[in-house]
Protein backbone atom coordinates (compact mmCIF):
# COMPACT_ATOMS: atom_id res chain seq x y z
CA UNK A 1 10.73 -32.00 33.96
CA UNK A 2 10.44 -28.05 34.31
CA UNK A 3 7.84 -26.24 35.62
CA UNK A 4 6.77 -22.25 35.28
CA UNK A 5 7.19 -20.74 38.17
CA UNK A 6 5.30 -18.03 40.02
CA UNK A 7 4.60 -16.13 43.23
CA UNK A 8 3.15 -17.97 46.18
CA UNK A 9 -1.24 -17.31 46.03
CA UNK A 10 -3.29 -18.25 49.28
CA UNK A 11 -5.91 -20.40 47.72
CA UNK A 12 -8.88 -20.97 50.85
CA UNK A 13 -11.33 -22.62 48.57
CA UNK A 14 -9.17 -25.57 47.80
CA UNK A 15 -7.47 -26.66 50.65
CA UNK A 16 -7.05 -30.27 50.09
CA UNK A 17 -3.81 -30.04 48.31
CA UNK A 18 -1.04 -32.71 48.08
CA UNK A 19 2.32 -31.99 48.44
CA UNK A 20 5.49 -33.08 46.74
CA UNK A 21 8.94 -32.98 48.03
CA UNK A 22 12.13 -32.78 45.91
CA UNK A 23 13.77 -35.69 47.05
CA UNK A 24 11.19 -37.69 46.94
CA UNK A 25 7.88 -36.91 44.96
CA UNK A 26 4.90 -37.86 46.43
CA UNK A 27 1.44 -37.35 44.87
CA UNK A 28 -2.03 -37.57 46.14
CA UNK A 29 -4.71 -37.27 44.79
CA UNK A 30 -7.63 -36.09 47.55
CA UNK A 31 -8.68 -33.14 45.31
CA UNK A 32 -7.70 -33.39 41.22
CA UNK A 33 -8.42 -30.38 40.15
CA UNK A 34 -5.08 -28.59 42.05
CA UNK A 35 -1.90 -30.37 42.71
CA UNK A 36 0.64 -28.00 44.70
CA UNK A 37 4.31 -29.32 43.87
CA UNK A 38 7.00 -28.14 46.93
CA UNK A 39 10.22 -27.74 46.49
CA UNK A 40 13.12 -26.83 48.64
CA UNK A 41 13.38 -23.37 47.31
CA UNK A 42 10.51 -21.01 48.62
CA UNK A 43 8.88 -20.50 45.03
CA UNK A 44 6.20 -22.73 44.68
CA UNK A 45 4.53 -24.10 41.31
CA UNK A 46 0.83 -25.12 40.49
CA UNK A 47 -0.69 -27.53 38.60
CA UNK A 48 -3.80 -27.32 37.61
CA UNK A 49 -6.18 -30.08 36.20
CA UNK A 50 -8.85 -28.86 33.49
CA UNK A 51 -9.90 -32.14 33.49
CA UNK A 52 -8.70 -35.04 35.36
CA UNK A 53 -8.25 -37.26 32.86
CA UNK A 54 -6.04 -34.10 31.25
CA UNK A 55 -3.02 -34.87 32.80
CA UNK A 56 -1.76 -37.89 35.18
CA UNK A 57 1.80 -38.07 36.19
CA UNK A 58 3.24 -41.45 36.09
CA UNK A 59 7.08 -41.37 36.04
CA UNK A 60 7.05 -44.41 34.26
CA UNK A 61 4.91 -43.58 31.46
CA UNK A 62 6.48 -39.70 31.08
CA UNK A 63 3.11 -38.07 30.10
CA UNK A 64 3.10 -34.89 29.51
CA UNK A 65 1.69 -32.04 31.62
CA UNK A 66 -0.06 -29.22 31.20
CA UNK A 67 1.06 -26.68 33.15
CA UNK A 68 -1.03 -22.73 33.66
CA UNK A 69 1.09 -20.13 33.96
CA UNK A 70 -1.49 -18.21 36.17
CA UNK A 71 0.13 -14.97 36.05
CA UNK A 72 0.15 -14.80 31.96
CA UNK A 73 -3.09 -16.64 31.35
CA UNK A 74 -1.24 -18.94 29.15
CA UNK A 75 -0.74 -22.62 28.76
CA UNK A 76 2.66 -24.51 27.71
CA UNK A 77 3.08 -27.68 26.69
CA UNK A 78 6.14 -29.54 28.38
CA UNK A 79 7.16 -33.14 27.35
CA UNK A 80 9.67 -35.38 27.65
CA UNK A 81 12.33 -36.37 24.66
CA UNK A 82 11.15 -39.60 22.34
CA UNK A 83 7.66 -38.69 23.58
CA UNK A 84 5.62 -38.64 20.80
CA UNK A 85 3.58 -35.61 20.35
CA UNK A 86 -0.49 -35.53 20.26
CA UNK A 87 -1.39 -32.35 18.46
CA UNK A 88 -4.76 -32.30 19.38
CA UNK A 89 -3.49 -32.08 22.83
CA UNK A 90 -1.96 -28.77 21.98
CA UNK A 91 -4.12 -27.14 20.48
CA UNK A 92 -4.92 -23.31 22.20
CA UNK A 93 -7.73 -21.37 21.54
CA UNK A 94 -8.25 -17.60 20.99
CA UNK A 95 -10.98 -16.42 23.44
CA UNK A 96 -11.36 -13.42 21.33
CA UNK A 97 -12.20 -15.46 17.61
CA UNK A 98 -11.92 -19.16 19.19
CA UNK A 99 -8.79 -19.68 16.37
CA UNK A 100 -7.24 -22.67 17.26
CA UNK A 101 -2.94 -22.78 17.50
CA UNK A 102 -0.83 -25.73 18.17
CA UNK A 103 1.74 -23.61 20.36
CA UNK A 104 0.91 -21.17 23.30
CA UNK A 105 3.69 -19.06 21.87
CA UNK A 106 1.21 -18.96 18.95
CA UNK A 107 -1.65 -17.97 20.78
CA UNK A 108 0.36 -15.11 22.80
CA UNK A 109 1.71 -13.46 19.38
CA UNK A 110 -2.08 -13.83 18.46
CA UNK A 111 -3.63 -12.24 21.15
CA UNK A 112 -1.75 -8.93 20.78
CA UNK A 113 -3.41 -8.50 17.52
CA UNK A 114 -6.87 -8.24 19.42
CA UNK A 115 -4.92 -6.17 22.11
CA UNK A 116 -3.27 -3.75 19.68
CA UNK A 117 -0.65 -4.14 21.77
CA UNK A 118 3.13 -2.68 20.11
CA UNK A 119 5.43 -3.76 22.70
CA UNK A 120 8.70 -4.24 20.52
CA UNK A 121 10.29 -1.15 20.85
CA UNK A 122 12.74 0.52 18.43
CA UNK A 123 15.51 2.36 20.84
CA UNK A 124 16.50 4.48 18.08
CA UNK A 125 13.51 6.07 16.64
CA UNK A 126 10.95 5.24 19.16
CA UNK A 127 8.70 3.39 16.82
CA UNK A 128 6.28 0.62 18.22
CA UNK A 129 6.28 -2.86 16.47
CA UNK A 130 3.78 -5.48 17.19
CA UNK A 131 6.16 -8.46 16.10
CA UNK A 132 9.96 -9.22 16.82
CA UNK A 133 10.50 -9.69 13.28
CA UNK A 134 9.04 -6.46 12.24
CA UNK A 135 11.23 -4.17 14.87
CA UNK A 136 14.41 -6.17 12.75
CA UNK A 137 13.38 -5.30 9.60
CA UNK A 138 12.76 -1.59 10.47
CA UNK A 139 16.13 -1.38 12.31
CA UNK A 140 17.87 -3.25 9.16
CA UNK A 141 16.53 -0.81 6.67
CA UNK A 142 15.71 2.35 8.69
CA UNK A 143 19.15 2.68 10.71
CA UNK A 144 21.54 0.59 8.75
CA UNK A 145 20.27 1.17 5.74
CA UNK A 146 20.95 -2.08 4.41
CA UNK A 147 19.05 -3.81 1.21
CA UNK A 148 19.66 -7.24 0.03
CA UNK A 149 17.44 -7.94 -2.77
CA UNK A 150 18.57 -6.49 -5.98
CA UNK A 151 16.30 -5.99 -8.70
CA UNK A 152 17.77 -7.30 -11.99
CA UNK A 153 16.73 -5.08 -14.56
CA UNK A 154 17.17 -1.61 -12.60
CA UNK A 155 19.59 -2.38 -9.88
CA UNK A 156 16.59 -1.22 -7.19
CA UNK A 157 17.09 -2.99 -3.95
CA UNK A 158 14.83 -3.92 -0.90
CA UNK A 159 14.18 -5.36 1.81
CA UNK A 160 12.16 -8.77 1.40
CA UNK A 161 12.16 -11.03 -1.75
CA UNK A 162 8.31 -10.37 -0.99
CA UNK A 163 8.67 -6.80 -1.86
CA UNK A 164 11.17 -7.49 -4.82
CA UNK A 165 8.70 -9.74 -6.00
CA UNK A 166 6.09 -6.96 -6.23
CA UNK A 167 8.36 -4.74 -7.66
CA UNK A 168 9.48 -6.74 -10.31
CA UNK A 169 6.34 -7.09 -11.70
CA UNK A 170 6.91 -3.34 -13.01
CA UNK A 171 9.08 -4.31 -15.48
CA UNK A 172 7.14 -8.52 -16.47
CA UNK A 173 3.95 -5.96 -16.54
CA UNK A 174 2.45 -9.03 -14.81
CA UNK A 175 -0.73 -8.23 -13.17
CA UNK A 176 -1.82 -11.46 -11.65
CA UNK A 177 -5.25 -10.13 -9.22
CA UNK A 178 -8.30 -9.72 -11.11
CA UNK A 179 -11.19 -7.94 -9.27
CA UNK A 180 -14.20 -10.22 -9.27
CA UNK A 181 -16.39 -7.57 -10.70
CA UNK A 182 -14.84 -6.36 -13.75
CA UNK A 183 -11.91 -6.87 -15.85
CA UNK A 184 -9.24 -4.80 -14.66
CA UNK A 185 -6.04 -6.49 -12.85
CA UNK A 186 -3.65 -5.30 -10.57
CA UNK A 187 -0.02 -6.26 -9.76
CA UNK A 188 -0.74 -5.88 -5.98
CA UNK A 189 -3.37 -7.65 -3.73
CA UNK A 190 -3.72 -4.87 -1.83
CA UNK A 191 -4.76 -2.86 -4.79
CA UNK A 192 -7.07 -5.54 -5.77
CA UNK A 193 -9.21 -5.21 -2.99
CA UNK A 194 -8.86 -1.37 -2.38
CA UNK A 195 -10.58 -1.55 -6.11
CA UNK A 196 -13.37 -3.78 -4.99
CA UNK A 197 -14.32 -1.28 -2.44
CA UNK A 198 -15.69 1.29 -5.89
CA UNK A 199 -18.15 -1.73 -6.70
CA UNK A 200 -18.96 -2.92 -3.12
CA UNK A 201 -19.74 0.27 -1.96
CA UNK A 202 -17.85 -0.53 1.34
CA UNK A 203 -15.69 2.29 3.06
CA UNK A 204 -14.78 0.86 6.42
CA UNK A 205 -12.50 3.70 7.75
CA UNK A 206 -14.58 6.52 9.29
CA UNK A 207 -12.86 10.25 9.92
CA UNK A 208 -12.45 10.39 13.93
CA UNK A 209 -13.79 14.56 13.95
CA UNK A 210 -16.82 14.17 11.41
CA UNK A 211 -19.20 11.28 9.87
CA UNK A 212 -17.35 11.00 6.49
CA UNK A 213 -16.33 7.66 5.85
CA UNK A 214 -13.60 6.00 3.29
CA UNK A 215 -12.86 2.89 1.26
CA UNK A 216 -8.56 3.43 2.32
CA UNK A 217 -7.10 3.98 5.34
CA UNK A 218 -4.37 6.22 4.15
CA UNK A 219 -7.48 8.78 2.70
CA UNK A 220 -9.15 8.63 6.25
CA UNK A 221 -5.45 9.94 7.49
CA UNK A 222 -5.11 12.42 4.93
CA UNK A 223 -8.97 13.63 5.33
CA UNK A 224 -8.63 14.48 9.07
CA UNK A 225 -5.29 16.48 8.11
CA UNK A 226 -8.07 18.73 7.03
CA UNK A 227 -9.39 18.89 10.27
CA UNK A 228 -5.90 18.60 12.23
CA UNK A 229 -4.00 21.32 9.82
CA UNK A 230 -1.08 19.29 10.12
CA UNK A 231 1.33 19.71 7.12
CA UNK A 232 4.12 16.81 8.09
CA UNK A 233 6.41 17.01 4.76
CA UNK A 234 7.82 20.29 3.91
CA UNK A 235 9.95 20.78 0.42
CA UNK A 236 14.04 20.68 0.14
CA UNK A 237 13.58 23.60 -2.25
CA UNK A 238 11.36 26.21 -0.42
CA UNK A 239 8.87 26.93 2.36
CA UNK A 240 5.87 25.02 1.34
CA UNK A 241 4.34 22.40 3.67
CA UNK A 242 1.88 19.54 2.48
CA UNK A 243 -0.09 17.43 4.06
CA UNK A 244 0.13 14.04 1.55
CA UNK A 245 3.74 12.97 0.44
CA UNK A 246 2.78 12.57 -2.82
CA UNK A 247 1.82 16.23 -2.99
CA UNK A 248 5.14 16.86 -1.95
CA UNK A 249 7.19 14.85 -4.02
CA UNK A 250 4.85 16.29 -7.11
CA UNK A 251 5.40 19.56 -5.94
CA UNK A 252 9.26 18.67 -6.10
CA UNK A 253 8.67 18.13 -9.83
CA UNK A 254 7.78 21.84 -10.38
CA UNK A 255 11.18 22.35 -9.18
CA UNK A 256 13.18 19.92 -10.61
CA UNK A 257 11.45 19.72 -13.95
CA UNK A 258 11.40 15.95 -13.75
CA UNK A 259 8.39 14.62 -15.86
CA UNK A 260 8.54 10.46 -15.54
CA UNK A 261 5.52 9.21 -16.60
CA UNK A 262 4.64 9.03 -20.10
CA UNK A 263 1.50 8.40 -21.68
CA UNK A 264 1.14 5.60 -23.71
CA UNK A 265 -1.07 6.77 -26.59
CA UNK A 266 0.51 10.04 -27.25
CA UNK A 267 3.95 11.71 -26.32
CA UNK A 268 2.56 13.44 -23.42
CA UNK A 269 4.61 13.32 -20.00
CA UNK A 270 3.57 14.21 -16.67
CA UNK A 271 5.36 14.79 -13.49
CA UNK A 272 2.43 12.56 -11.09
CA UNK A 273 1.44 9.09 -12.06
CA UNK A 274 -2.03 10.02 -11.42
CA UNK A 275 -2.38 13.27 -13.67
CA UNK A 276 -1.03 9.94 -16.37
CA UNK A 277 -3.85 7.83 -15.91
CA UNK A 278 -6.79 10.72 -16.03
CA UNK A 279 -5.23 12.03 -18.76
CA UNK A 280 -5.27 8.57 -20.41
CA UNK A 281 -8.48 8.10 -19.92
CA UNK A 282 -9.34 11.44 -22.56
CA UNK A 283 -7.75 8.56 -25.28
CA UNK A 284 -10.16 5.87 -23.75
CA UNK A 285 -13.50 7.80 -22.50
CA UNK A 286 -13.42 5.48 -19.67
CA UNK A 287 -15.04 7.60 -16.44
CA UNK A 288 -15.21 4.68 -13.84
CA UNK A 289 -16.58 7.44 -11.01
CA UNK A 290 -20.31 7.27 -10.71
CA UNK A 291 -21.98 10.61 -8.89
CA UNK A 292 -24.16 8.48 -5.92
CA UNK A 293 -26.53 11.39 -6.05
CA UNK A 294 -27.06 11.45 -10.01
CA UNK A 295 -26.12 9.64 -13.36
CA UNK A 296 -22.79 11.75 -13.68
CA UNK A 297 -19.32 9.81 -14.48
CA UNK A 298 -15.90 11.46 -14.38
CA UNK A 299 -12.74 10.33 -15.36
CA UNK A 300 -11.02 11.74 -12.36
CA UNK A 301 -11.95 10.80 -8.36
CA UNK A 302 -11.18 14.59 -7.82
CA UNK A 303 -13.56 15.63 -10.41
CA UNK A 304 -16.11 13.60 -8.56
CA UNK A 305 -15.66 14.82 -4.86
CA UNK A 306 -16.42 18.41 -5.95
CA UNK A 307 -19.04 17.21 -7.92
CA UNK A 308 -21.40 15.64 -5.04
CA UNK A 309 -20.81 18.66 -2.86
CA UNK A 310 -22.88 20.59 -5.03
CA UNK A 311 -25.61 18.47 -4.41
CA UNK A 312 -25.05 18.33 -0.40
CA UNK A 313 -23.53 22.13 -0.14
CA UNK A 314 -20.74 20.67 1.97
CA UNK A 315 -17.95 22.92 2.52
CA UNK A 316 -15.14 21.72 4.67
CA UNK A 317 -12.85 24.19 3.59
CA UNK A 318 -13.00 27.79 5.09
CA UNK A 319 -10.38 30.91 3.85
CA UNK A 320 -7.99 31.68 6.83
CA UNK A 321 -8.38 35.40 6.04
CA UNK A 322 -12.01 35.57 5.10
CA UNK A 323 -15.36 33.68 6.05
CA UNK A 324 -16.10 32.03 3.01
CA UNK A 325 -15.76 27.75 2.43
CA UNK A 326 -15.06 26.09 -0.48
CA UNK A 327 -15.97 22.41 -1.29
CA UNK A 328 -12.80 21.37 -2.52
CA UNK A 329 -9.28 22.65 -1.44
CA UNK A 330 -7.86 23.53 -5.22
CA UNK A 331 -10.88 26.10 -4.63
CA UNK A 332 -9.84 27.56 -0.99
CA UNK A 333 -6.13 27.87 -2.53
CA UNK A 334 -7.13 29.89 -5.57
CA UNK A 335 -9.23 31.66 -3.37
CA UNK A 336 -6.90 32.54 -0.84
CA UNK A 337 -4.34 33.93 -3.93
CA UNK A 338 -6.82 36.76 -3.84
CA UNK A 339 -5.74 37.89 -0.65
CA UNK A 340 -2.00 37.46 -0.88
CA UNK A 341 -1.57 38.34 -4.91
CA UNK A 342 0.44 35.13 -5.04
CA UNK A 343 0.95 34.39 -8.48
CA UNK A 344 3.29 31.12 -8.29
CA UNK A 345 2.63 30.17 -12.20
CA UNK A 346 4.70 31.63 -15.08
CA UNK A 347 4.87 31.76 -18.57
CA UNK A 348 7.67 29.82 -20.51
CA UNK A 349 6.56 31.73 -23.97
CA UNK A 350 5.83 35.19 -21.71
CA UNK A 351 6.39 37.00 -18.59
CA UNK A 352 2.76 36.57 -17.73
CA UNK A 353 2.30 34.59 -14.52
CA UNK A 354 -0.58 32.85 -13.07
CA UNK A 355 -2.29 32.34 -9.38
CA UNK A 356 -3.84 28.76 -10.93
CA UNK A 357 -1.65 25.87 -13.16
CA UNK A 358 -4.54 25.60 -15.12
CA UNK A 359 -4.99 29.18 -16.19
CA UNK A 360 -0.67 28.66 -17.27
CA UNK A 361 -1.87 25.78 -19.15
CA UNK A 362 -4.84 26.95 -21.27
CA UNK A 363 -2.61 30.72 -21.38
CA UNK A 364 0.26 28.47 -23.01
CA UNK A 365 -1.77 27.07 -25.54
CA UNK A 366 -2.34 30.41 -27.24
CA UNK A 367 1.18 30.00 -27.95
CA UNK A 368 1.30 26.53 -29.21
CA UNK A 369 -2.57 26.45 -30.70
CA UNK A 370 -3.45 23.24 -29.28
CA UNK A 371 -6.93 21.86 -29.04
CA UNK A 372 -6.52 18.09 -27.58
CA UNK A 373 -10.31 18.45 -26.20
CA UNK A 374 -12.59 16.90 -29.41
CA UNK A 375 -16.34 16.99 -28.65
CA UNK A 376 -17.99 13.50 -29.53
CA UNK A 377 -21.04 14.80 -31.11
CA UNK A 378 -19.57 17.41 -33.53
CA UNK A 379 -16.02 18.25 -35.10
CA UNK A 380 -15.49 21.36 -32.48
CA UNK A 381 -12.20 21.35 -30.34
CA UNK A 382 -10.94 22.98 -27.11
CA UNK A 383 -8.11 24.07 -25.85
CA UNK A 384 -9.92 22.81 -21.92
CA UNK A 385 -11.62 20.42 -20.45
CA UNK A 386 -13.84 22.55 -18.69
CA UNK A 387 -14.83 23.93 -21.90
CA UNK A 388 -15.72 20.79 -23.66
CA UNK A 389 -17.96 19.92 -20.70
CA UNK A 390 -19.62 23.22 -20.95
CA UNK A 391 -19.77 23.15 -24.94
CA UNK A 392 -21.44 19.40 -24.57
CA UNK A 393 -24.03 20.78 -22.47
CA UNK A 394 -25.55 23.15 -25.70
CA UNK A 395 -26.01 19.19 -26.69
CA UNK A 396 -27.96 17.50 -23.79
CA UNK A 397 -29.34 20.91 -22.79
CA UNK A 398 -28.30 20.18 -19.15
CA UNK A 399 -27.84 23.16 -16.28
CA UNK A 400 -26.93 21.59 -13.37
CA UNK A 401 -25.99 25.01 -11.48
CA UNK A 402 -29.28 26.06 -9.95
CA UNK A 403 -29.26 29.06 -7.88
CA UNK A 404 -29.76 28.90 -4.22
CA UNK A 405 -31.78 32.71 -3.97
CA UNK A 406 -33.93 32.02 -7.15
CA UNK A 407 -34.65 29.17 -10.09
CA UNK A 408 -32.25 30.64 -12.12
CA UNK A 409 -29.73 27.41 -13.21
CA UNK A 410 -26.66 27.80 -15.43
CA UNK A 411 -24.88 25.10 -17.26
CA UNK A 412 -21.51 26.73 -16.13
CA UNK A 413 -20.46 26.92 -12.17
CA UNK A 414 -18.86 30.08 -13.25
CA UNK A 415 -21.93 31.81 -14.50
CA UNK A 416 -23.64 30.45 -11.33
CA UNK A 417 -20.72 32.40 -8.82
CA UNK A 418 -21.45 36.05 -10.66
CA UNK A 419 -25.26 35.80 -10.92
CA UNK A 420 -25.93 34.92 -6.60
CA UNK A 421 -23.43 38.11 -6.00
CA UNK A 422 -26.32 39.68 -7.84
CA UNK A 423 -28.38 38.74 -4.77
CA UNK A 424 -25.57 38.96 -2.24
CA UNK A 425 -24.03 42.20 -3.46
CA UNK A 426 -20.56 40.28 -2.40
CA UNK A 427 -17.45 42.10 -4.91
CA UNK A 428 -14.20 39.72 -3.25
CA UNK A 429 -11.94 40.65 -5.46
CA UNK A 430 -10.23 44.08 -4.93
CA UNK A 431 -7.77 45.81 -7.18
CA UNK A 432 -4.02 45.94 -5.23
CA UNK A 433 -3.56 49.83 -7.22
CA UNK A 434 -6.73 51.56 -5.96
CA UNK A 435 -9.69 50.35 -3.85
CA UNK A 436 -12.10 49.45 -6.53
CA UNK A 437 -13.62 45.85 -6.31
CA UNK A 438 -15.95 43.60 -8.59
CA UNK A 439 -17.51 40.77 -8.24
CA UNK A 440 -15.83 38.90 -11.04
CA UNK A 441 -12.45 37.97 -11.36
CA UNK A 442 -12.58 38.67 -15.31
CA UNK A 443 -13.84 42.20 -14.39
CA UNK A 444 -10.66 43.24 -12.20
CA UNK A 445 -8.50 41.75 -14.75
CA UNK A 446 -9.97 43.95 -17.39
CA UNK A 447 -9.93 47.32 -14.84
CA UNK A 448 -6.01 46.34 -13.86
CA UNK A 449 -5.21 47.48 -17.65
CA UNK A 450 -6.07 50.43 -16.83
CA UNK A 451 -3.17 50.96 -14.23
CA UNK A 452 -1.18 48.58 -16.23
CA UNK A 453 -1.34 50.09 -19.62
CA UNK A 454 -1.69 46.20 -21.13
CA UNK A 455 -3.49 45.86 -24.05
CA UNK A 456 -3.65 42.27 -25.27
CA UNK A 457 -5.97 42.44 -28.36
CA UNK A 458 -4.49 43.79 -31.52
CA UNK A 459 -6.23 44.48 -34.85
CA UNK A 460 -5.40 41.88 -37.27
CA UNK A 461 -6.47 44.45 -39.79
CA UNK A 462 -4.25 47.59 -38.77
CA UNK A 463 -2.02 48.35 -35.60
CA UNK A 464 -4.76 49.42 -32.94
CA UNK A 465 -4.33 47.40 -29.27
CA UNK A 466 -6.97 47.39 -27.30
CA UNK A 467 -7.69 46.08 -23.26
CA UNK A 468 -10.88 44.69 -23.48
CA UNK A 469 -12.38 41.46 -25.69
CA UNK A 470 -15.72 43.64 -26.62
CA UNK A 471 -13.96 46.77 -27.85
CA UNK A 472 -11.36 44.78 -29.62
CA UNK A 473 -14.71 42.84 -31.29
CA UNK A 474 -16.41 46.07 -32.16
CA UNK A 475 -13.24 47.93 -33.63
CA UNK A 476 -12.95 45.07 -36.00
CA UNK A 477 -16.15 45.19 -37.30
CA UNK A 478 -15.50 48.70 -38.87
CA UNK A 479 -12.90 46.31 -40.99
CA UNK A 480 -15.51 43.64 -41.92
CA UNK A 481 -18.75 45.72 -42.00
């Protein structure tokens, strides 16, 4: 029979205790609820009854005993061999969630989830694992970098046959979880439920510096980089520092070239899996984001974000070399291109280069003449997105910009911007030749000709250039009558 041993405790309260030597074992029984078991060595073991019908030793019988290991709180089932086991005998319960186990070892591993205790530590890295098992795995792929499921159509390995599995399922195109509120399906489980969280409403994960709150744990992280500045994964190629590894790796793509994902109703490729799907959804009109302030839908999640700030004038993101905020950060980066000229976009066709990707995109489409964007209630097409919003609006009539200094509301944001700098007499954007500023963008491009010499619009009837749109428009006239 073994026993758990611990340190010698004075115990006043109980002291009617029997005594057993090792040669001979005597019991008695003048108070069941302790027995104190003596041995020759000067550890000494306790016993204690929960019940006294719980455990009775009879050497003949071998019963087991239940034996509290007081300085670990928990209890461990020793028996003797051919005994036969009683499982509702062993059965430990959580006092966190009253869960039920059939082994204390169980129980222990189960308690650290309530604890959030890591104690398996990696010696190489320093990580924190909660489970044995885990720390292997980590130290098996990590450190040895070693793989042993092979993936049979693209020779990818892993870790687990779990995570094979899952991979696999890439290639079958098997999607076997099927959220409970619509019809789409998902190869992960994970997924499934992350999903559920658009029609439930539910975003358990709130930001630890501010009230917002969100449906994934890995967006809370991201959102309080915001807050943090931290900028953890920096490019092989240049400088840059982002605070999402898929930014990075996307970012990568600018470099490399490398365009994997490939839309599958057109010939379209794209270098982010996401920039795929929202541009899929142009082929399928699907806009599963819902405004929760109005009856707006977008295709895109960061179409919608920027969207409800203009209803509750949030903005988390301020210029580092100026006082104004932005709602969204694609906003506070063009911005802040004002102040360092950074121009980061070029031309393929041209040497013209661009502070935004989107600007390079609708530029390069003078080039190639293409219109993808077909409004639904007449034949017109756009080279933008933006544009088609804004042309769909001279069909619903809708002007969802309303200024904050009068009633004045525009259907474009960007006729919003230039009309309240009417009322703030704000001009941010400064020419880098002289010190003349304006308070549109489209204005200093324009007065930059003038230092430039660049004259972009040419007569289609005769050989005259000219640096403005409305001179250009007027000269041609004279042509037409």
């Amino acid at each position: 029979m073994q026993f758990v041993k611990e340190e010698r405790e004075e115990n006043t309260s109980e002291p009617d205790t029997s005594t057993i030597k090792h040669e001979e074992p005597e019991i008695k029984h003048e108070e069941p609820e302790m027995l104190r078991i003596k041995h020759e060595d000067p550890g000494t073991w306790r016993i204690k009854h929960e019940e006294p019908e719980t455990c009775k030793i009879k050497h003949e019988e071998k019963e087991s005993l239940r034996i509290k290991h007081e300085e670990q709180g928990e209890f461990i089932e020793e028996k003797e061999e051919n005994e036969e086991s009683n499982p509702q005998e062993k059965q430990n319960a959580c006092d966190q969630c009253d869960k039920m186990f059939l082994w204390a070892s169980l129980l222990k591993k189960h308690l650290k989830v309530h604890a959030k205790k890591k104690p398996h530590l990696c010696h190489l890295c320093g990580k924190s694992f909660l489970h044995v098992q885990s720390l292997k795995e980590h130290l098996q792929i990590i450190h040895t970098g070693v793989r042993e499921y092979v993936c049979s159509e693209c020779e990818k390995t892993f870790s687990s046959a779990s995570s094979l599995k899952q991979h696999e399922r890439i290639h079958t195109g098997e999607k076997p979880y099927k959220c409970s509120h619509c019809d789409k399906r998902f190869s992960k489980l994970s997924t499934q439920k992350i999903h559920e969280r658009i029609h439930t409403g539910e975003n358990p994960y709130k930001c630890l510096h501010c009230d917002k709150r969100f449906s994934k744990l890995s967006t809370q992280k991201i959102h309080e980089r915001i807050h943090t500045g931290e900028k953890p994964y920096k490019c092989s190629h240049c400088d840059k520092r982002f605070s999402q590894s898929s930014t990075l790796k996307a970012h990568e793509r600018n470099h490399t070239g490398e365009k994997p994902y490939k839309c599958s109703h057109c010939d379209k490729r794209f270098s982010q899996s996401s920039t795929l799907k929202a541009h899929e959804r142009n082929h399928t009109g699907e806009k599963p984001y819902k405004c929760s302030h109005c009856d707006k839908r977008f295709s895109r999640l960061s179409s919608l974000n920027p969207h409800e700030r203009i209803h509750t004038r949030e903005k988390p993101y301020k210029c580092s070399h100026c006082d104004k905020r932005f709602g969204d950060s694609s906003s506070l980066k063009k911005h802040e291109r004002i102040h360092t000229g950074e121009k980061p976009y070029k031309c393929s066709r041209c040497d013209k280069r661009f502070s935004v990707l989107s600007s390079l995109k609708t530029h390069e489409r003078i080039h190639t003449g293409e219109k993808p964007y077909k409004c639904l209630q007449c034949d017109k097409r756009f080279s933008q997105s933006t544009e088609l919003r804004i042309h769909e609006r001279n069909h619903t009539g809708e002007k969802p910009y309303k200024c904050s200094h009068c009633d004045k509301r525009f259907s474009r944001l960007s006729s919003l911007n230039p009309h309240e700098r009417i009322h703030t007499r704000e001009k941010p954007y400064k020419c880098s030749q002289c010190d003349r500023r304006f308070s549109k963008s489209s204005s200093l491009e324009t007065h930059e000709r003038i230092h430039t010499g660049e004259k972009p619009y040419k007569c289609s009837h005769c050989d005259k250039r000219f640096c403005r749109l409305s001179n250009f428009k007027t000269h041609e006239r004279f042509h037409t009558g």
